[in-house]
Protein backbone atom coordinates (compact mmCIF):
# COMPACT_ATOMS: atom_id res chain seq x y z
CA UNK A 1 -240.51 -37.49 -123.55
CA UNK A 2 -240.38 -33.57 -123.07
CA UNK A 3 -237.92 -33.64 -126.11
CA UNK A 4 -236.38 -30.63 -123.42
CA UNK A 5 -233.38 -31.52 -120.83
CA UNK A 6 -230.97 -29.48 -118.76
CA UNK A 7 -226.97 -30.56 -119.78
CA UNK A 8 -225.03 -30.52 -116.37
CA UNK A 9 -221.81 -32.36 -117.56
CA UNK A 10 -220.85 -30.18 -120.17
CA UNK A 11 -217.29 -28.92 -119.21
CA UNK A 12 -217.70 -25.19 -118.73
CA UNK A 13 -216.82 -23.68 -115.17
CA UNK A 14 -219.36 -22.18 -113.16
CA UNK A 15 -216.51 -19.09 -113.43
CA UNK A 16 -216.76 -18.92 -117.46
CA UNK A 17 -220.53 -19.00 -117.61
CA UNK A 18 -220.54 -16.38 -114.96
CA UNK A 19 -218.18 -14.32 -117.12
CA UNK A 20 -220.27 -14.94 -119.89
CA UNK A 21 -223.88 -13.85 -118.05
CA UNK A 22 -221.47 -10.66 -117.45
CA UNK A 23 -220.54 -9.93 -120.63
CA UNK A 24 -224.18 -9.94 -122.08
CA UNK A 25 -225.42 -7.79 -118.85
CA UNK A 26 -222.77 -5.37 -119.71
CA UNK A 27 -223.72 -4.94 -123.44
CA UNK A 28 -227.38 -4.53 -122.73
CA UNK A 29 -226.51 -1.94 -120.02
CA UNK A 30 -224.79 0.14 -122.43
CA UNK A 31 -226.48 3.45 -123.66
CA UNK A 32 -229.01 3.11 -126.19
CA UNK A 33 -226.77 4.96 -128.72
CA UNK A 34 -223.68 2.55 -127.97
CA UNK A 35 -226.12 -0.26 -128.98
CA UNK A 36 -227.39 0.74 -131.91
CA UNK A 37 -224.10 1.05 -133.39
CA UNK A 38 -224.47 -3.08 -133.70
CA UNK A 39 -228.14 -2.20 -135.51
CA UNK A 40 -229.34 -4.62 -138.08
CA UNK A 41 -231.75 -1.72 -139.42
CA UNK A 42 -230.67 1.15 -141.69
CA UNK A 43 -232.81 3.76 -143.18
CA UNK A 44 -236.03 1.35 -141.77
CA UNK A 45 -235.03 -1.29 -143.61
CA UNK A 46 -233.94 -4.98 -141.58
CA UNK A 47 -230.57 -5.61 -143.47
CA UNK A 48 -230.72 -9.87 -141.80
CA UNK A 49 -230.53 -11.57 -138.88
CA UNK A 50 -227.36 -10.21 -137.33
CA UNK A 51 -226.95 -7.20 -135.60
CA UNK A 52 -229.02 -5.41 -132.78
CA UNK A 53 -232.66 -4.69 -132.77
CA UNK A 54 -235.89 -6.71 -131.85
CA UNK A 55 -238.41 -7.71 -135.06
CA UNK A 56 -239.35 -5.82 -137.65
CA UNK A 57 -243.11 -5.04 -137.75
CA UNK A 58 -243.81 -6.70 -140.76
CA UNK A 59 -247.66 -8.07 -140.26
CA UNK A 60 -250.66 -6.61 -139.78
CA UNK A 61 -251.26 -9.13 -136.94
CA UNK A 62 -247.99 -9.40 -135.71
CA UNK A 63 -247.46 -10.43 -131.94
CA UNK A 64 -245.05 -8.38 -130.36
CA UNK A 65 -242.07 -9.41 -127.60
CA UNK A 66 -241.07 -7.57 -124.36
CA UNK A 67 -237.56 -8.02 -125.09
CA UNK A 68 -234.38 -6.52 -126.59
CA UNK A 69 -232.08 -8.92 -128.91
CA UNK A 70 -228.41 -9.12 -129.97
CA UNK A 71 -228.25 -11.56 -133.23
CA UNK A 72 -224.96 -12.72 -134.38
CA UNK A 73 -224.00 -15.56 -136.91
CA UNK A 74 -221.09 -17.54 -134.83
CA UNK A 75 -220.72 -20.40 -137.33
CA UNK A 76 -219.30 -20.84 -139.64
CA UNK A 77 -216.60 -18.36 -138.60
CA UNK A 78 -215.70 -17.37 -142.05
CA UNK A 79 -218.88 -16.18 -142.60
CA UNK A 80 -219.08 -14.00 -138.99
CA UNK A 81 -219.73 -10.16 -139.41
CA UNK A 82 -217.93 -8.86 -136.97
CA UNK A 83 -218.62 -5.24 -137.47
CA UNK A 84 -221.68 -6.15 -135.97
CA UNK A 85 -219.90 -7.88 -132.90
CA UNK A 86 -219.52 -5.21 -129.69
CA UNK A 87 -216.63 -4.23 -128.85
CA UNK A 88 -217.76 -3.31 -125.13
CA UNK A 89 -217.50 -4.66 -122.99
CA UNK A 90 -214.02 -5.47 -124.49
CA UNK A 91 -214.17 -8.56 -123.52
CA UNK A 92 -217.55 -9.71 -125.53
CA UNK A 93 -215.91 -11.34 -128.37
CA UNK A 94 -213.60 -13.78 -126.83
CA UNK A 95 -216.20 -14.89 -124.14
CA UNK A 96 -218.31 -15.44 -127.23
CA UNK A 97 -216.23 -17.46 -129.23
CA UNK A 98 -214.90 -19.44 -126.61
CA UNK A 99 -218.31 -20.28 -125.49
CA UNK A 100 -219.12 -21.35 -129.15
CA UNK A 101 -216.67 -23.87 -129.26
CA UNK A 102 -217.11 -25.59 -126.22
CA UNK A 103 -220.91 -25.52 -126.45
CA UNK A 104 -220.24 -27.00 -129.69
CA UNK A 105 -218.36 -30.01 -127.93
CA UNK A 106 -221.45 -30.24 -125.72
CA UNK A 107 -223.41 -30.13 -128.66
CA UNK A 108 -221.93 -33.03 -130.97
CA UNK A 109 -222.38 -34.74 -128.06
CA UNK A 110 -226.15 -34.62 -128.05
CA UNK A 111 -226.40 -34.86 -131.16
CA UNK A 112 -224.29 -38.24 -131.09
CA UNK A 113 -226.63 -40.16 -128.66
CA UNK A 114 -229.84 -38.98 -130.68
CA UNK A 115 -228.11 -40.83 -133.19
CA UNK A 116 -227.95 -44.11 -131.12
CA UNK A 117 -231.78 -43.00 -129.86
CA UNK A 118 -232.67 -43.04 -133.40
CA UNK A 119 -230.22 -46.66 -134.55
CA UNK A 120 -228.22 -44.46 -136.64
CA UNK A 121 -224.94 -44.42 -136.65
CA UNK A 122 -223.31 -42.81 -133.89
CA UNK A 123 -221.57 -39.91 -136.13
CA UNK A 124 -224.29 -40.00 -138.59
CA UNK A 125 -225.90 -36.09 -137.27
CA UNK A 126 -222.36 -34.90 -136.41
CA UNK A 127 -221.27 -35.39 -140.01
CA UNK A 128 -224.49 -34.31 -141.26
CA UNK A 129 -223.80 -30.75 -139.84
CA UNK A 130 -220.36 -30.80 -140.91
CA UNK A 131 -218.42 -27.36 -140.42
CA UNK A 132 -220.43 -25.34 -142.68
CA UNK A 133 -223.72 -25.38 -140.71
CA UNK A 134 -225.22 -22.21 -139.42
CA UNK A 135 -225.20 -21.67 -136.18
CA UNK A 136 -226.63 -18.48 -134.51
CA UNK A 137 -225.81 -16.91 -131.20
CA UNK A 138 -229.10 -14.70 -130.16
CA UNK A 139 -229.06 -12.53 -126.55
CA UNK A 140 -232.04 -11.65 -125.29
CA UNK A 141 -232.46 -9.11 -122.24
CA UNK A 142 -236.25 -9.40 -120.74
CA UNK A 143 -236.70 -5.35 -118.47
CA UNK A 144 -238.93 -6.12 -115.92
CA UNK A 145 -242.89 -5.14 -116.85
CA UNK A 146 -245.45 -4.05 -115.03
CA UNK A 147 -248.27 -5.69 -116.68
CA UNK A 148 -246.47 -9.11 -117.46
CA UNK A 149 -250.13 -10.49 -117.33
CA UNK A 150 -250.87 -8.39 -121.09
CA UNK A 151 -247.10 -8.91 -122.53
CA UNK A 152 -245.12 -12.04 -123.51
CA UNK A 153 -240.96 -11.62 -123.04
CA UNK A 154 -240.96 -14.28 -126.07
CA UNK A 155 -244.24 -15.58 -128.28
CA UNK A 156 -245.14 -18.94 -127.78
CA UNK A 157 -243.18 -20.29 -130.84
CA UNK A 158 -240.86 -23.49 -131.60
CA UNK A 159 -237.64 -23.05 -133.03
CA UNK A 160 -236.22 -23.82 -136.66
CA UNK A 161 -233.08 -25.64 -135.41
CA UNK A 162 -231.45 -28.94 -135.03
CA UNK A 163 -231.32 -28.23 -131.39
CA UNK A 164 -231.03 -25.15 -129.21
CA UNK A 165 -229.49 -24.82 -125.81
CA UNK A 166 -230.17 -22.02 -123.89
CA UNK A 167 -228.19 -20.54 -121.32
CA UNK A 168 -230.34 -17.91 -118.83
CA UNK A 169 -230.07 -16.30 -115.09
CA UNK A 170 -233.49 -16.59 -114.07
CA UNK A 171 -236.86 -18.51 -114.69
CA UNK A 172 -239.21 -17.24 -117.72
CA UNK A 173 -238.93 -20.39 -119.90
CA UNK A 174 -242.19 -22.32 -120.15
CA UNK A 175 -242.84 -25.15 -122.90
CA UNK A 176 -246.77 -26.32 -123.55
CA UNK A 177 -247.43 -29.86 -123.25
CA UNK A 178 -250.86 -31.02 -124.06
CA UNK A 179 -252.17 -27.05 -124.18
CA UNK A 180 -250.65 -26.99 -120.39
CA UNK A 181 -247.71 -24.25 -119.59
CA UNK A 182 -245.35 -25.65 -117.59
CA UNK A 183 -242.42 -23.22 -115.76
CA UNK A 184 -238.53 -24.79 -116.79
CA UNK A 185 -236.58 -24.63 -113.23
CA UNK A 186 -233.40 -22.55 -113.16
CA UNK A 187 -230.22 -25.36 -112.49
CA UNK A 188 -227.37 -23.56 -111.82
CA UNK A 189 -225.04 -23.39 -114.32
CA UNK A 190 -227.05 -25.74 -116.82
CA UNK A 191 -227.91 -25.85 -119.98
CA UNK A 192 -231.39 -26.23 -121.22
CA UNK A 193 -231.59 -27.79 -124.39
CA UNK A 194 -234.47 -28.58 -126.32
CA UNK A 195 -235.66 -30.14 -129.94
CA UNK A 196 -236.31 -28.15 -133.20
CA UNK A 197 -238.07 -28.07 -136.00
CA UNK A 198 -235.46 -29.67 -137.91
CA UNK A 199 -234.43 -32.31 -135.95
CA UNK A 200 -238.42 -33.28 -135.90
CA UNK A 201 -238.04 -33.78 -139.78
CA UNK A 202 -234.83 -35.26 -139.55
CA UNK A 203 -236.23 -37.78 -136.68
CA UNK A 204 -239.30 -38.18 -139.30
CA UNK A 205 -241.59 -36.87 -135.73
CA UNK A 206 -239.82 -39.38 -133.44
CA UNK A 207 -238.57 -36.17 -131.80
CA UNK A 208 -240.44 -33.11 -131.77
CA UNK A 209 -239.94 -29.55 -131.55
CA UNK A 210 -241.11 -27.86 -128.47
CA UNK A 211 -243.65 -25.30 -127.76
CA UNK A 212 -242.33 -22.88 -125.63
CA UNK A 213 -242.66 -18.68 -124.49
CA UNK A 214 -240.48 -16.41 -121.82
CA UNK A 215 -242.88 -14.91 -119.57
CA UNK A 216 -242.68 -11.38 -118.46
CA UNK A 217 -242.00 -10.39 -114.48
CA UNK A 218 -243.35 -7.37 -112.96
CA UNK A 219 -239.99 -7.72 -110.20
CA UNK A 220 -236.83 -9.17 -111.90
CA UNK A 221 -235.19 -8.84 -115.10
CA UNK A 222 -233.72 -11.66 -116.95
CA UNK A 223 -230.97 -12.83 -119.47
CA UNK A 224 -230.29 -15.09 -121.60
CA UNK A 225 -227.62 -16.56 -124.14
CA UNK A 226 -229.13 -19.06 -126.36
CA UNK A 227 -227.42 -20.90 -129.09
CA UNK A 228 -229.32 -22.28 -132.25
CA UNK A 229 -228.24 -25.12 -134.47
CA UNK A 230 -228.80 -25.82 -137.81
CA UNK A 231 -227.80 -26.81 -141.37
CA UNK A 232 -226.50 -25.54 -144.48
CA UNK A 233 -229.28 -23.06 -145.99
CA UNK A 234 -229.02 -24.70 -149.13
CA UNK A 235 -229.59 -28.62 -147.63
CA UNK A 236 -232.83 -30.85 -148.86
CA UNK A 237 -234.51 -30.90 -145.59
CA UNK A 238 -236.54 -34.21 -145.50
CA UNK A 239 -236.36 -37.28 -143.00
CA UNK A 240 -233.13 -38.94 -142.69
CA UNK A 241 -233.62 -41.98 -145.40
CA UNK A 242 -233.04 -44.86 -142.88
CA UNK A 243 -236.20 -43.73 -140.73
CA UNK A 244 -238.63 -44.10 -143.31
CA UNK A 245 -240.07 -47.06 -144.71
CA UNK A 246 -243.71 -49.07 -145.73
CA UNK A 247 -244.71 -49.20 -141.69
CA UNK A 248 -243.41 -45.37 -140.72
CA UNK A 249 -243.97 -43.45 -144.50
CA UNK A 250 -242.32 -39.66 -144.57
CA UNK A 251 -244.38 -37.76 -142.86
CA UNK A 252 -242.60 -34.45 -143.93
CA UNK A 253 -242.33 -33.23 -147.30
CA UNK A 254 -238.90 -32.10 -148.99
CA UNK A 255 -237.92 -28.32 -148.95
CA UNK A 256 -234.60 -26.90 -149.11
CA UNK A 257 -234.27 -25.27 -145.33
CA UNK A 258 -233.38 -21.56 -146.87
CA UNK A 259 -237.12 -21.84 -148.35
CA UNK A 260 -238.08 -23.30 -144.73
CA UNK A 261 -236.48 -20.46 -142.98
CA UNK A 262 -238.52 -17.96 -144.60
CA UNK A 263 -241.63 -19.67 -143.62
CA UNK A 264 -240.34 -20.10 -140.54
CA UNK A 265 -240.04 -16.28 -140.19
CA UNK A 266 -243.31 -15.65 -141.56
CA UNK A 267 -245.36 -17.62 -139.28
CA UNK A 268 -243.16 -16.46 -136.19
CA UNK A 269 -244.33 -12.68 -136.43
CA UNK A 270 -247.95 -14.18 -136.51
CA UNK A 271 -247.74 -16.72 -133.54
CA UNK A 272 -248.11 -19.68 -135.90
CA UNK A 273 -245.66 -22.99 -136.46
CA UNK A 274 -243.92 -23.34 -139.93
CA UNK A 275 -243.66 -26.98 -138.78
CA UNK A 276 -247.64 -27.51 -139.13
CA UNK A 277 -246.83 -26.56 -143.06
CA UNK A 278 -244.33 -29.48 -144.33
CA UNK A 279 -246.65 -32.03 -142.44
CA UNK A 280 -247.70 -34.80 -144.98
């Protein structure tokens, strides 16, 4: 297993996704000063995840991506800032939350056969996540380079989610498999989905979360929409009780996933997997 697969039946026309791809092109074409009205920095300080603006420098050691970013919390929608949503192109927020929900249909039903993969019950993840799970919408715009043999678009990294699914124009995506880099092919109008951390610990490691990096290209830009899946930050993150017994022990420990997610963000500025840390 690749624990990575591109969706093809998912229900949204070839026309929306295109209007979708548009949208994000538009925003990241605007002028720089347009952007930064979204910021998630004021006065040099990062004020969270949403808003517009690549990572704060914040080791010593710190790797570095060739990209620019557009955060935004989609889900739950009560808890949406949406004075950090654009308003240009004017039609950014509609395409947005349209294409929440109906990746979200897309979604449950993943998350409803990794339930049958796994012998739980077939609603057992879709109630798990409930409607007050976080979900975050990030857009990433990769300029071409013109050393992409000294710059990453992305830092080899896995991701803290249940699953992620990642919409994009052109190739870049590569996942590691046995310290080999292979390239993700472009499907037209798919969806590449692939495992995170979270799901891993869920699964108790019968899925895992993938290595992966965006590669830089000295000739073409690229885009992508990509959302991310996960839980309530205050949730006991441990292996789903059913999946563990005398022959397969936990083989995570228990942490609540808000104390997870900082780790997580630690270890992504330095290149290194939060995962490795919660392995018993």
């Amino acid at each position: 297993s690749w624990d990575l697969f591109l969706a093809v039946g998912h229900g949204m026309e070839p026309s929306f996704l295109a209007e979708a791809m548009k949208a994000t092109r538009e925003f990241f074409n605007l002028p720089l000063e347009e952007k930064q009205k979204y910021s998630n920095i004021v006065d040099g300080e990062k004020l969270g995840m949403d808003g517009y603006g690549n990572d704060m420098v914040v080791k010593e050691n710190q790797v570095l991506d060739w990209n620019d970013r557009l955060n935004l919390l989609v889900e739950p929608e009560a808890l949406r800032t949406y004075r950090l949503w654009p308003t240009q192109p004017p039609s950014f927020r509609d395409i947005l939350s349209e294409y929440t929900v109906r990746c979200k249909a897309a979604a449950n039903l993943v998350f409803r056969n990794m339930a049958k993969i796994l012998n739980l019950q077939e609603e057992h993840l879709v109630n798990m996540i409930g409607e007050n799970s976080i979900t975050q919408a990030i857009f990433n715009y990769y300029p071409q380079c013109p050393r992409p043999d000294h710059v990453l678009g992305l830092k080899a990294h896995t991701d803290g989610s249940i699953i992620t699914v990642n919409f994009a124009d052109a190739e870049g995506l590569q996942l590691q498999r046995n310290g080999v880099w292979y390239n993700v092919p472009i499907v037209p109008n798919a969806l590449i989905m692939n495992v995170g951390d979270i799901m891993e610990i869920l699964s108790n490691g019968f899925f895992k979360s993938l290595v992966h990096r965006v590669v830089t290209n000295a000739e073409k830009e690229r885009l992508s929409l990509v959302l991310v899946y996960t839980l309530e930050l205050e949730t006991e993150l441990e292996p789903v009780s059913d999946l563990v017994d005398d022959k397969r022990p936990a083989r995570y420990m228990k942490i609540k996933l808000h104390d997870y997610m900082e780790k997580y963000h630690d270890t992504y500025a330095t290149g290194t997997l939060a995962i490795d840390g919660v392995k018993i």
